[in-house]
N, C-alpha and C. Protein backbone atom coordinates (compact mmCIF):
# COMPACT_ATOMS: atom_id res chain seq x y z
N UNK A 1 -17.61 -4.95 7.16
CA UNK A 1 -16.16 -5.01 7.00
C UNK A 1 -15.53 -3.86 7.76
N UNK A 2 -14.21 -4.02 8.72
CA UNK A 2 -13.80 -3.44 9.08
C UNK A 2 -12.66 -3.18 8.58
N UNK A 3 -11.67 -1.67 7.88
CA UNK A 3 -10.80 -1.91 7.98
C UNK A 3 -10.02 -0.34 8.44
N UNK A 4 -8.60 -0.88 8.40
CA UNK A 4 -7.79 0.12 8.53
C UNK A 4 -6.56 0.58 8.33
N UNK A 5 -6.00 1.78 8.25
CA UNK A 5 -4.79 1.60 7.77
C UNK A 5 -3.85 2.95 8.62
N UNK A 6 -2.81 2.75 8.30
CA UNK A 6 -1.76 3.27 9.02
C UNK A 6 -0.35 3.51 8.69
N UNK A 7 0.53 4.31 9.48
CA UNK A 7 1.78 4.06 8.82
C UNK A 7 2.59 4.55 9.98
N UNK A 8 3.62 6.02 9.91
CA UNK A 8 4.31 6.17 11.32
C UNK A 8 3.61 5.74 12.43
N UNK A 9 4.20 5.31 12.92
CA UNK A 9 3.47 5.13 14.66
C UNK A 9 2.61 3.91 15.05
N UNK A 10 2.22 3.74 13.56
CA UNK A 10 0.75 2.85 13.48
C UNK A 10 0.83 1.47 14.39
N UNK A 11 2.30 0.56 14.07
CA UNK A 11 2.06 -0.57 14.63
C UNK A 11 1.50 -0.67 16.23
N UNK A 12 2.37 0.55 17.10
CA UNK A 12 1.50 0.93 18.58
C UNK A 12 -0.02 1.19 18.52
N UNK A 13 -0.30 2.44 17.65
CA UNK A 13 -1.73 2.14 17.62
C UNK A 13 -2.79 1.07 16.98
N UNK A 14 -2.23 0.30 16.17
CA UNK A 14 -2.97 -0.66 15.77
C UNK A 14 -2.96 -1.74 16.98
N UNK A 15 -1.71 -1.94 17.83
CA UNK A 15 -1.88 -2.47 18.99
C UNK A 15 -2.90 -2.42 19.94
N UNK A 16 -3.13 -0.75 20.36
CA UNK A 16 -4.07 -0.29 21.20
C UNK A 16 -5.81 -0.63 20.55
N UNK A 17 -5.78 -0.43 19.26
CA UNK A 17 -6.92 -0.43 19.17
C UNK A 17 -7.37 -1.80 18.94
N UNK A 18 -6.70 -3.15 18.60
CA UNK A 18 -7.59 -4.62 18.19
C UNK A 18 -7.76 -5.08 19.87
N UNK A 19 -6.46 -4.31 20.74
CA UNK A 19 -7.02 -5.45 22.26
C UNK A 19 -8.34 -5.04 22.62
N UNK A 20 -8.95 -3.85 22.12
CA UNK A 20 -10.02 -3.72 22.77
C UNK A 20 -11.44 -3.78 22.07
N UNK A 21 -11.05 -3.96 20.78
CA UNK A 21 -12.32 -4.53 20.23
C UNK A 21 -12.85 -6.17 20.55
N UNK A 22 -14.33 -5.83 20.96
CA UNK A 22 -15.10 -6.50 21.79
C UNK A 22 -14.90 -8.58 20.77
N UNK A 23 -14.84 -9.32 21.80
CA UNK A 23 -15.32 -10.45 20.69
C UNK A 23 -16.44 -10.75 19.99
N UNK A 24 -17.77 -9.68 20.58
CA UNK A 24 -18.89 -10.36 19.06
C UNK A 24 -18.63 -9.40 18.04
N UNK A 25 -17.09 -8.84 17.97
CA UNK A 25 -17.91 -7.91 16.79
C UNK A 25 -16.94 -9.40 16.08
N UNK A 26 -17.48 -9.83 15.23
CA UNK A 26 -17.27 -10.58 14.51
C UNK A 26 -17.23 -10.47 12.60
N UNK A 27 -16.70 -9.17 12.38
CA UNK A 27 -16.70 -8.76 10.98
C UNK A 27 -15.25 -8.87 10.78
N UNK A 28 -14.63 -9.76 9.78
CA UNK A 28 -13.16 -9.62 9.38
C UNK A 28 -12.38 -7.90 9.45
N UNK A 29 -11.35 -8.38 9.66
CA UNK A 29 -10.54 -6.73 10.21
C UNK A 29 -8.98 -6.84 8.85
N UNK A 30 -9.40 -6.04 8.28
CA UNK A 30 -8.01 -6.20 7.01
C UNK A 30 -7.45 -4.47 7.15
N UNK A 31 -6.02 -4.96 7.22
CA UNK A 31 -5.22 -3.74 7.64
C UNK A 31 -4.24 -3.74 6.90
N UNK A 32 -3.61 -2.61 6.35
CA UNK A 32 -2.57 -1.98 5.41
C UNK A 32 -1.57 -1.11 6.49
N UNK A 33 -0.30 -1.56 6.88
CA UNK A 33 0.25 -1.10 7.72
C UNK A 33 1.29 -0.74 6.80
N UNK A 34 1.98 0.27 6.73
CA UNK A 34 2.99 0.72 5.43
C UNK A 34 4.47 0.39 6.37
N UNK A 35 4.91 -0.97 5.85
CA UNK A 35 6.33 -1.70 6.57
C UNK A 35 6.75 -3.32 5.49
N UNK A 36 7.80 -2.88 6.00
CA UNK A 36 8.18 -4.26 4.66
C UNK A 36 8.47 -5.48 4.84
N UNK A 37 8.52 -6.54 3.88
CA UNK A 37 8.08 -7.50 4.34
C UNK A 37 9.38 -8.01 5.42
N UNK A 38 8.81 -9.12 6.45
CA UNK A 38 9.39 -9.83 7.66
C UNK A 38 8.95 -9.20 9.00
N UNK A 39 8.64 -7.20 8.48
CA UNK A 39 8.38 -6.82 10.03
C UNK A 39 6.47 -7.28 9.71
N UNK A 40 6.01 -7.39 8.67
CA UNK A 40 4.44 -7.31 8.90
C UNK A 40 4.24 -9.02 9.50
N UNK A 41 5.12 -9.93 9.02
CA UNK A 41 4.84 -11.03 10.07
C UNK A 41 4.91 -11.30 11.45
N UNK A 42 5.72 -10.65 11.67
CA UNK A 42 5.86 -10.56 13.25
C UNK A 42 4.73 -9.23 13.88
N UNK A 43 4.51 -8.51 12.97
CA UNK A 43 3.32 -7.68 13.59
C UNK A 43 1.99 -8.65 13.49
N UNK A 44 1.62 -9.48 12.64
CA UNK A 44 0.34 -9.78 12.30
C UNK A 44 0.75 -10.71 13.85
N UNK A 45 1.56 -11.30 13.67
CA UNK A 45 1.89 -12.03 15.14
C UNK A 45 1.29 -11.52 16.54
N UNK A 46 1.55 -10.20 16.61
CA UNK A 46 1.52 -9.07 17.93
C UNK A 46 0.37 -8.76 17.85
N UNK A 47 -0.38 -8.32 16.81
CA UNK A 47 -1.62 -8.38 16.77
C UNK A 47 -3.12 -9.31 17.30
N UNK A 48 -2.50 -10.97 16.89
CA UNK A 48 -2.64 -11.94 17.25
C UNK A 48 -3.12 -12.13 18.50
N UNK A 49 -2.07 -11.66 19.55
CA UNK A 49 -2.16 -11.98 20.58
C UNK A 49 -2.34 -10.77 21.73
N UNK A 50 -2.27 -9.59 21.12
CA UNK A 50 -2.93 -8.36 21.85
C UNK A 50 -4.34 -8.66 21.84
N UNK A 51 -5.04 -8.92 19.94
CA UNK A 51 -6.28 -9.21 20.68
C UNK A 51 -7.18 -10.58 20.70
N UNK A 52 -6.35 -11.48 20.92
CA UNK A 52 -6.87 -12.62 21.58
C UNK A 52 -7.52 -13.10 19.82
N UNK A 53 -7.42 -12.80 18.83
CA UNK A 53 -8.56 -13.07 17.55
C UNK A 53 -7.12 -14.03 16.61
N UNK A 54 -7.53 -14.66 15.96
CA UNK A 54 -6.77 -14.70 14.62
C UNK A 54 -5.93 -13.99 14.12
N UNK A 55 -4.83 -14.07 13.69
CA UNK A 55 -4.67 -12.73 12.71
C UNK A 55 -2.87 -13.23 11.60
N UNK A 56 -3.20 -13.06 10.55
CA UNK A 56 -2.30 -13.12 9.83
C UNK A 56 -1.94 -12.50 8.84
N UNK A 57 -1.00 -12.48 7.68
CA UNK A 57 -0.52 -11.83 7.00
C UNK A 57 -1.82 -12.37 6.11
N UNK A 58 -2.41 -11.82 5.01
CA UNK A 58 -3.41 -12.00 3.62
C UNK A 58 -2.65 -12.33 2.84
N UNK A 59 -3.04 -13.66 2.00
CA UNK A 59 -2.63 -14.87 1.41
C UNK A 59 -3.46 -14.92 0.35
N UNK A 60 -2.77 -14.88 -1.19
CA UNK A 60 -3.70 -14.25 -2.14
C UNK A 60 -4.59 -15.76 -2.04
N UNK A 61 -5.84 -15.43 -3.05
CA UNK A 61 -7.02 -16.22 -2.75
C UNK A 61 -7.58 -16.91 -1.61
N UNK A 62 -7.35 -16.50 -0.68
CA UNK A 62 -7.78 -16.97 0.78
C UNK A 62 -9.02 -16.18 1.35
N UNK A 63 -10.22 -17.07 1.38
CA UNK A 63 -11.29 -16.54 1.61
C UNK A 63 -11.38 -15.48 2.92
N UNK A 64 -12.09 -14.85 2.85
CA UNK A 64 -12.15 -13.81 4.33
C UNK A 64 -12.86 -14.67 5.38
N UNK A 65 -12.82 -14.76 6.80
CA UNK A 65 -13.09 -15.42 7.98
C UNK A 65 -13.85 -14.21 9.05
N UNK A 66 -14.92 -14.69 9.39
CA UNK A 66 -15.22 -13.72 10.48
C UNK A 66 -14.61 -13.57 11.48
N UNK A 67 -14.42 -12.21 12.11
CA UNK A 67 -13.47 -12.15 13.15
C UNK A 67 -11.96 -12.54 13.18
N UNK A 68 -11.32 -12.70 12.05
CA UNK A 68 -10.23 -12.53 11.50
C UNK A 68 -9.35 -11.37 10.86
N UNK A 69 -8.12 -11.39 11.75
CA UNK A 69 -7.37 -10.06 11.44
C UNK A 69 -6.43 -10.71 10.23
N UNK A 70 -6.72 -9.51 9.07
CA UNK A 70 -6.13 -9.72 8.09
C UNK A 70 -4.88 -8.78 7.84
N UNK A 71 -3.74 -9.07 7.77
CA UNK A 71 -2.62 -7.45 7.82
C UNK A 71 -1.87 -7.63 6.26
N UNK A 72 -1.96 -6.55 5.25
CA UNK A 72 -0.93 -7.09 4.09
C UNK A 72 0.50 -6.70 4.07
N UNK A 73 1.00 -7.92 3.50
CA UNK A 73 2.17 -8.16 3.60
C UNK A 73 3.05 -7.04 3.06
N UNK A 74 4.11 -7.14 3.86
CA UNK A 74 5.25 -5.98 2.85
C UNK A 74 5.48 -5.96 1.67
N UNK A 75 5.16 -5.54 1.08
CA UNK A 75 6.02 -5.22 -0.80
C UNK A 75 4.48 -5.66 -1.69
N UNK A 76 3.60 -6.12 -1.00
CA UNK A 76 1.98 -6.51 -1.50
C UNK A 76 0.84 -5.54 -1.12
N UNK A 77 0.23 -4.52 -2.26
CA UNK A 77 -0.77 -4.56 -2.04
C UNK A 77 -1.63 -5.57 -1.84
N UNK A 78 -2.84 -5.44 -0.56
CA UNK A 78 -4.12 -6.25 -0.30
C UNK A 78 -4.89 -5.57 -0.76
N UNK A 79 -5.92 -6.50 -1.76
CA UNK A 79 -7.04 -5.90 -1.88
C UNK A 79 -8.43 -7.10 -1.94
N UNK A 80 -9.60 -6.74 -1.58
CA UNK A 80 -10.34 -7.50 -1.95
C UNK A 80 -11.07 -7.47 -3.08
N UNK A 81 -11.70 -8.71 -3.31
CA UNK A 81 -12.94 -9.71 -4.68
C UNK A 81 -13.35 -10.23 -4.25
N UNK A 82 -14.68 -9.58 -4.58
CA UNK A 82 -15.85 -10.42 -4.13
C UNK A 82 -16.18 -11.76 -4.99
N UNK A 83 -16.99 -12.76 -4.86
CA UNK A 83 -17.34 -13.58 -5.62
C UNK A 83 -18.29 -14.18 -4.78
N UNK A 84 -19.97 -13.69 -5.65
CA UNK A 84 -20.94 -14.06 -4.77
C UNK A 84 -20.74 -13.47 -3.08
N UNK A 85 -21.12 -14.57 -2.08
CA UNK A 85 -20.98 -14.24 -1.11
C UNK A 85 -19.41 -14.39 -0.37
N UNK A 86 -19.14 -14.83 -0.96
CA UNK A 86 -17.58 -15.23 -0.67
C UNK A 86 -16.53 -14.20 -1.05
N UNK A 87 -16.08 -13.51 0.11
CA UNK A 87 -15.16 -12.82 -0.45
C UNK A 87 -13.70 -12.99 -0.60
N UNK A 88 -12.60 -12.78 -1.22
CA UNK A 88 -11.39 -13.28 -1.27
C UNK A 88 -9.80 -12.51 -0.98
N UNK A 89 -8.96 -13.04 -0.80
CA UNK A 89 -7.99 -11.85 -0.68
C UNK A 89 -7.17 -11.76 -2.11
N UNK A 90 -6.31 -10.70 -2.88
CA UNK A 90 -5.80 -10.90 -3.79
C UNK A 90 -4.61 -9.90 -3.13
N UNK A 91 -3.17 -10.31 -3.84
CA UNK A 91 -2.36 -9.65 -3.61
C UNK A 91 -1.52 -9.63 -5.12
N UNK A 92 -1.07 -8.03 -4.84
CA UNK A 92 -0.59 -7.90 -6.42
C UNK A 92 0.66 -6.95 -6.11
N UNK A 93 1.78 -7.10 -7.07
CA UNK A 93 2.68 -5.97 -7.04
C UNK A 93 2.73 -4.78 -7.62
N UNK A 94 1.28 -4.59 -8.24
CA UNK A 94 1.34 -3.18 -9.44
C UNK A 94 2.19 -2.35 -8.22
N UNK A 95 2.05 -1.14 -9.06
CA UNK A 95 3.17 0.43 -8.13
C UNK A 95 2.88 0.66 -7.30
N UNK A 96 4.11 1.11 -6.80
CA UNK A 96 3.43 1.37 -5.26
C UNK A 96 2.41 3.05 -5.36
N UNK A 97 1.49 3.15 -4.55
CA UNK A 97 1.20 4.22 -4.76
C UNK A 97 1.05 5.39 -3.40
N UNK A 98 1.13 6.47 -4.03
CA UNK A 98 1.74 7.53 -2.67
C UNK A 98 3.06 6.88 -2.12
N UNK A 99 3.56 6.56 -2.90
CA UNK A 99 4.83 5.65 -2.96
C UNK A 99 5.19 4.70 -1.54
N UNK A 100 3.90 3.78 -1.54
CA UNK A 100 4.09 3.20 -0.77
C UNK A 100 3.63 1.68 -1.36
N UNK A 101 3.68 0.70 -1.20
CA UNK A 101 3.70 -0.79 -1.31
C UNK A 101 3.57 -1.87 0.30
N UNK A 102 2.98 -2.35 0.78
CA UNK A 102 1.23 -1.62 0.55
C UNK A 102 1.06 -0.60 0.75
N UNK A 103 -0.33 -0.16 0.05
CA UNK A 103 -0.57 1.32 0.21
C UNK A 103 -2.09 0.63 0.78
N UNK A 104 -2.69 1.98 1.58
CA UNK A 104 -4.47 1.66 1.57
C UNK A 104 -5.09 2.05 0.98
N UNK A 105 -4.68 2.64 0.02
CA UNK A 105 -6.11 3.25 -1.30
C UNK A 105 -6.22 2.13 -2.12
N UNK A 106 -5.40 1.18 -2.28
CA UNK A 106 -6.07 -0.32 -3.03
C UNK A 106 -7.21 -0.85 -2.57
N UNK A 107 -6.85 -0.87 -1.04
CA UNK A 107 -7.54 -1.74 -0.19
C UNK A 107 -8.78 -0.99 -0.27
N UNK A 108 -9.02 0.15 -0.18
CA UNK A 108 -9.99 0.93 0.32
C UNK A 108 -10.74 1.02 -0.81
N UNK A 109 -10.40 1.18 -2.27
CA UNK A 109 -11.37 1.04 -3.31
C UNK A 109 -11.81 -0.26 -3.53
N UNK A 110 -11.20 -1.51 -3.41
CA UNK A 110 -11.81 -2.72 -3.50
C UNK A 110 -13.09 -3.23 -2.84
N UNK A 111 -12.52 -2.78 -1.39
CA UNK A 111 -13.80 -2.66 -0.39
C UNK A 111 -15.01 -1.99 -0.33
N UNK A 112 -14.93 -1.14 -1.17
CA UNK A 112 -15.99 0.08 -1.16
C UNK A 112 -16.43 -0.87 -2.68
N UNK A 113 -15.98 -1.47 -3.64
CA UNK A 113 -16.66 -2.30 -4.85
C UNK A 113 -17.31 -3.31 -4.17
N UNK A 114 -16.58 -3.84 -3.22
CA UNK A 114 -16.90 -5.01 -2.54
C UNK A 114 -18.35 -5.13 -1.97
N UNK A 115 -18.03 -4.02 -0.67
CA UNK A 115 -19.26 -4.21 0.31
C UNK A 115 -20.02 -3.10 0.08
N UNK A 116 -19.88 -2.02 -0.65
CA UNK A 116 -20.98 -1.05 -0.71
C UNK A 116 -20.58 0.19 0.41
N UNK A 117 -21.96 0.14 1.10
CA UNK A 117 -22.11 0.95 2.69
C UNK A 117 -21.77 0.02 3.32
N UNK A 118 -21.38 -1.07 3.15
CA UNK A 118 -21.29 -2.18 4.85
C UNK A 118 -19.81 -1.38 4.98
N UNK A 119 -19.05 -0.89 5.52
CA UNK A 119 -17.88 -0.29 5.95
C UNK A 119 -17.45 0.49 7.00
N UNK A 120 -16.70 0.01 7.16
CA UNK A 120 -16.14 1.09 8.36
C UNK A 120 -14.70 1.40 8.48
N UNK A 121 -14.29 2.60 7.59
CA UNK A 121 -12.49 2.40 7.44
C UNK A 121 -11.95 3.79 8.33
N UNK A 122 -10.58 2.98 9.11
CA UNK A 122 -10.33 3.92 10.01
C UNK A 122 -8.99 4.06 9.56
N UNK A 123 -8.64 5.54 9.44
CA UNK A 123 -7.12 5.81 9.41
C UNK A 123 -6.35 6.74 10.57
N UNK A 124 -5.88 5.58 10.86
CA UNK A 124 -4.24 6.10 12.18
C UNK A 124 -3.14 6.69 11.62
N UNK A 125 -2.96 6.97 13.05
CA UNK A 125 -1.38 8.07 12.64
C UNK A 125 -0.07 7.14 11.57
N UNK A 126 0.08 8.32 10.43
CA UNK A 126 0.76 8.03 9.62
C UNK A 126 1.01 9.17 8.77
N UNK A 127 1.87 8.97 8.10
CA UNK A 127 2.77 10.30 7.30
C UNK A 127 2.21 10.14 5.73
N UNK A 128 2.16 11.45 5.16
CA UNK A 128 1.51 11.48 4.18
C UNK A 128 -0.05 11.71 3.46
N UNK A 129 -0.58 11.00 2.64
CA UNK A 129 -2.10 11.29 2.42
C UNK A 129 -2.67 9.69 1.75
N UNK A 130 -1.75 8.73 1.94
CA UNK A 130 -2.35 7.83 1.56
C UNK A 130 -3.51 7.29 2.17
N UNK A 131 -4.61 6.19 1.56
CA UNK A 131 -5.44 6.44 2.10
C UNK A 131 -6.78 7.56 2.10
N UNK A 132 -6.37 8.42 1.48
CA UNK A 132 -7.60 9.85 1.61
C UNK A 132 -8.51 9.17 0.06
N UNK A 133 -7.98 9.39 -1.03
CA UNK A 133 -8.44 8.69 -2.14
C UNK A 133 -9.56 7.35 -2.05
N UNK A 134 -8.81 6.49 -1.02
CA UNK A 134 -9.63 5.53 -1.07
C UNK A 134 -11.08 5.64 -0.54
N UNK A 135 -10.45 6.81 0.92
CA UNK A 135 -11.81 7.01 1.47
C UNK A 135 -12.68 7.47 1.15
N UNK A 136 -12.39 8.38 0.47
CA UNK A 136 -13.32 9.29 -0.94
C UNK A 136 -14.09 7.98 -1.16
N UNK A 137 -13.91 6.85 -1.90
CA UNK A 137 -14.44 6.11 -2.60
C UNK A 137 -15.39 5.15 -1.54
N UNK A 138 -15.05 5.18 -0.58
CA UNK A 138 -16.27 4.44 0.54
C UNK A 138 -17.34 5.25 0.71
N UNK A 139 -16.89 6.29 1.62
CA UNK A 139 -17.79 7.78 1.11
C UNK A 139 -19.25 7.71 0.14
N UNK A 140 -18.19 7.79 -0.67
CA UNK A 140 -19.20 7.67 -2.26
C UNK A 140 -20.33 6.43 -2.31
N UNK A 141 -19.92 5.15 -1.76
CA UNK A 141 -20.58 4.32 -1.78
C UNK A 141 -21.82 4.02 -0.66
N UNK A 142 -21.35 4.94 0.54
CA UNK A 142 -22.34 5.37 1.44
C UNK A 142 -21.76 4.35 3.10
N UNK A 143 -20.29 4.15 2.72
CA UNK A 143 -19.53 3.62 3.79
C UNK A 143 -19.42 4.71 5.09
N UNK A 144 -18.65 4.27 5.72
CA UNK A 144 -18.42 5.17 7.21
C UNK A 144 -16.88 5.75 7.00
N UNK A 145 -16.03 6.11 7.25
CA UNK A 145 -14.46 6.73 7.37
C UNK A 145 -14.54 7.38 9.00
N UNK A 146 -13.48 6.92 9.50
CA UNK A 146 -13.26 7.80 10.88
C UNK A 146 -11.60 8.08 11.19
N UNK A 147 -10.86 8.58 11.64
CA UNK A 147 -9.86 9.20 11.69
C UNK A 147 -9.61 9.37 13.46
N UNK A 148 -8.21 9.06 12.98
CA UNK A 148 -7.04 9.21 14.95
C UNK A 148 -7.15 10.76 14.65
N UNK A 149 -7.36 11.33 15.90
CA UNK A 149 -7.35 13.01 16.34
C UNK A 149 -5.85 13.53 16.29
N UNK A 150 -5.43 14.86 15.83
CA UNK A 150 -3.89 14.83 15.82
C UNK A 150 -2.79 14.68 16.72
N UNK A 151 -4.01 15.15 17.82
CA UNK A 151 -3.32 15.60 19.34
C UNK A 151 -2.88 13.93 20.54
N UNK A 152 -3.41 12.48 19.71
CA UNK A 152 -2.64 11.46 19.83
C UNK A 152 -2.27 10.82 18.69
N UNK A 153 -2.08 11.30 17.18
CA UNK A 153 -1.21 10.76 16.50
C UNK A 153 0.25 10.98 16.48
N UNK A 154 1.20 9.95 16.61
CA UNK A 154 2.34 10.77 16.15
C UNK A 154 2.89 11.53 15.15
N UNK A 155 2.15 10.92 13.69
CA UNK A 155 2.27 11.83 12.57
C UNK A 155 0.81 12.17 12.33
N UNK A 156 -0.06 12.99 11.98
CA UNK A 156 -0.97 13.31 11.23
C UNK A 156 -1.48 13.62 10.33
N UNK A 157 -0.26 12.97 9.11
CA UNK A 157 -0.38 12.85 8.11
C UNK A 157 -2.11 12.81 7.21
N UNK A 158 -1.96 11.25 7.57
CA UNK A 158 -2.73 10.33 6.90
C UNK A 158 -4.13 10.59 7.20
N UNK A 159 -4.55 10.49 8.55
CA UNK A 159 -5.53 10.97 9.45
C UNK A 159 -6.06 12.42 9.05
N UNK A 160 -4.92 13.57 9.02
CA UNK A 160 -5.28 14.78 8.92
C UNK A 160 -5.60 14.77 7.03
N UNK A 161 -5.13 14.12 6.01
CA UNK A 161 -5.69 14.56 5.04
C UNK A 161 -6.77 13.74 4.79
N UNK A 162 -7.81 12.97 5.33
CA UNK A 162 -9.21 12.43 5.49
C UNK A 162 -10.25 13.26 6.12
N UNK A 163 -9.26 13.90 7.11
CA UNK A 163 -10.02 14.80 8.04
C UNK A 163 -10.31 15.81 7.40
N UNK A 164 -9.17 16.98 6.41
CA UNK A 164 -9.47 17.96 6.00
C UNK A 164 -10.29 17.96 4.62
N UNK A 165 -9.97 16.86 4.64
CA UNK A 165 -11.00 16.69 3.06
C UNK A 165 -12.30 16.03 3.10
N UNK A 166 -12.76 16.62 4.81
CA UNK A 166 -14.11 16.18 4.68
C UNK A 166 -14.56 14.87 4.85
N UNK A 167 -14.12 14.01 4.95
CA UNK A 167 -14.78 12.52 4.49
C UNK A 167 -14.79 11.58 6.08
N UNK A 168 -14.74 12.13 6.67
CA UNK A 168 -14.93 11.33 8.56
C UNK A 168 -16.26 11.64 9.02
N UNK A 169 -16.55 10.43 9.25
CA UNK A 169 -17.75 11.04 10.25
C UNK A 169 -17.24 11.13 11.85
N UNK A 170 -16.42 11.04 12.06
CA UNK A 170 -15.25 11.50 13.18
C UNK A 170 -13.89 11.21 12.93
N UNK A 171 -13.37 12.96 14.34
CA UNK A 171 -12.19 12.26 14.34
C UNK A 171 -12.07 12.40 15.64
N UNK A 172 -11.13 11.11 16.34
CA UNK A 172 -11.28 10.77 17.67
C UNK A 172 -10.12 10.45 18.32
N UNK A 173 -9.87 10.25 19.74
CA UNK A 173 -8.50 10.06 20.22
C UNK A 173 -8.01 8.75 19.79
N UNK A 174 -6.59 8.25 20.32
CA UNK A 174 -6.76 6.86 19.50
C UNK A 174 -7.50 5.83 20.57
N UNK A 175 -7.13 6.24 21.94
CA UNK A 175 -8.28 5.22 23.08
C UNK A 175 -9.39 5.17 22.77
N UNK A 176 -9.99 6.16 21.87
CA UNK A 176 -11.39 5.91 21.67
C UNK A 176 -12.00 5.04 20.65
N UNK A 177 -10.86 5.16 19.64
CA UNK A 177 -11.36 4.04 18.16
C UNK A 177 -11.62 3.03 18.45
N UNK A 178 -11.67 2.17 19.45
CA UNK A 178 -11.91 0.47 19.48
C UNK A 178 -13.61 0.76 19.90
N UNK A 179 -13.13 1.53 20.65
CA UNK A 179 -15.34 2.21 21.49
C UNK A 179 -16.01 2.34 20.05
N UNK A 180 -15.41 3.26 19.28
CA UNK A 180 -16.28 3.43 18.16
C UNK A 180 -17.37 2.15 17.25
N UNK A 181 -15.63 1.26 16.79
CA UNK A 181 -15.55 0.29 15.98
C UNK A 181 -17.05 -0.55 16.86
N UNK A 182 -16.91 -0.56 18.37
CA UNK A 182 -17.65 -1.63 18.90
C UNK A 182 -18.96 -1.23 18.38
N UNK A 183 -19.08 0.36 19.10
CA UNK A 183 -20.47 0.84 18.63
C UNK A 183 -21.18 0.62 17.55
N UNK A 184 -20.19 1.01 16.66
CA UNK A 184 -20.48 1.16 15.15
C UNK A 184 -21.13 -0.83 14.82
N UNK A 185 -20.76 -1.36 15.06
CA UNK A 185 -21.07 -3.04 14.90
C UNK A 185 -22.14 -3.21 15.22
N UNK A 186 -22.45 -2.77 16.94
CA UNK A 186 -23.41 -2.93 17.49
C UNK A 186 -24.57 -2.07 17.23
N UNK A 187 -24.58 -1.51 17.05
CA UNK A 187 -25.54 -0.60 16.51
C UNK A 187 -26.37 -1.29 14.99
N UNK A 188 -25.22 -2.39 14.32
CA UNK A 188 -25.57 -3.16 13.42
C UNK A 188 -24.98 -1.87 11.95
N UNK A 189 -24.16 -2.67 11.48
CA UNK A 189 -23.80 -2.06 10.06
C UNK A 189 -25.14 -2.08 9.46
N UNK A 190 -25.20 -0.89 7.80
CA UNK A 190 -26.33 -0.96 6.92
C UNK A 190 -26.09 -2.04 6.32
């Protein structure tokens, strides 16, 4: 499972980084972009077609698809449930947290219940510390965390409190995160 999350700046870098992830990496891509609802449809849109894959807003109970970009909707946390091998999307309105709606620390603890170590969660430039919590919790489970470098984020919020709290096994420019993501696939997740 790939995912990621973001906030100032993010929709450009989330741009840069899906055109260039390779087509076999074929692991669903679920993203928490902190924007409200109407702009995340037209982003899941842009997304779409930067990188040539699927990609839509997450639709509660809608199974996950390989190689499918998943983005949650404005005013909805995304999170995943597993069931068996089948995993699912759920969307809920509890609080927003780090006062955001979506936030990625939902996403990021579900996933880490979900898949264990299969993970790979990346956080882009964005304001604040949301996100750090969750990564803690992949971490813990023996997942991967990697982080945008400050010197091409526009905010370094989000990025910088993952970074300082330890929990990246890099942090990298943002041209470089799609190289990673590829590597990281290819190399074969645990």
């Amino acid at each position: 499972m790939i995912a990621i999350g973001s906030s100032t700046g993010g929709p450009q870098a989330l741009l840069e980084v899906v055109k260039k992830i390779k087509s076999d990496v074929r692991q669903p891509i679920v993203i928490t972009q902190h924007m409200p609802a109407t702009f995340t449809t037209i982003l899941a849109q842009h997304l779409g077609t930067a990188s040539g894959r699927q990609a839509s807003e997450g639709r509660d109970g809608e199974p996950l698809s390989p190689g499918h970009i998943y983005l949650a909707p404005g005013d909805y946390h995304m999170t995943i449930e597993g069931r068996g091998s089948t995993k699912v999307i759920r969307l809920n309105q509890n609080p927003p947290e780090s006062y955001c709606r979506p936030a990625v620390d939902p996403m990021f603890r579900s996933l880490a219940a979900c898949y264990g170590d299969r993970i790979l969660g990346v956080i882009l430039t964005g304001m604040g510390s949301d996100g750090c919590k969750g990564a803690d919790e992949i971490v813990k489970v023996g997942g991967t965390v990697i982080a945008q470098d400050e010197q091409s984020s526009v905010v370094w919020g989000m990025p910088g409190a993952v970074a300082t709290a330890g929990l990246c096994e890099a942090v990298i420019p943002l041209d470089q995160v799609s190289n990673y993501i590829n590597d990281f696939v290819a190399k074969g997740m645990p």
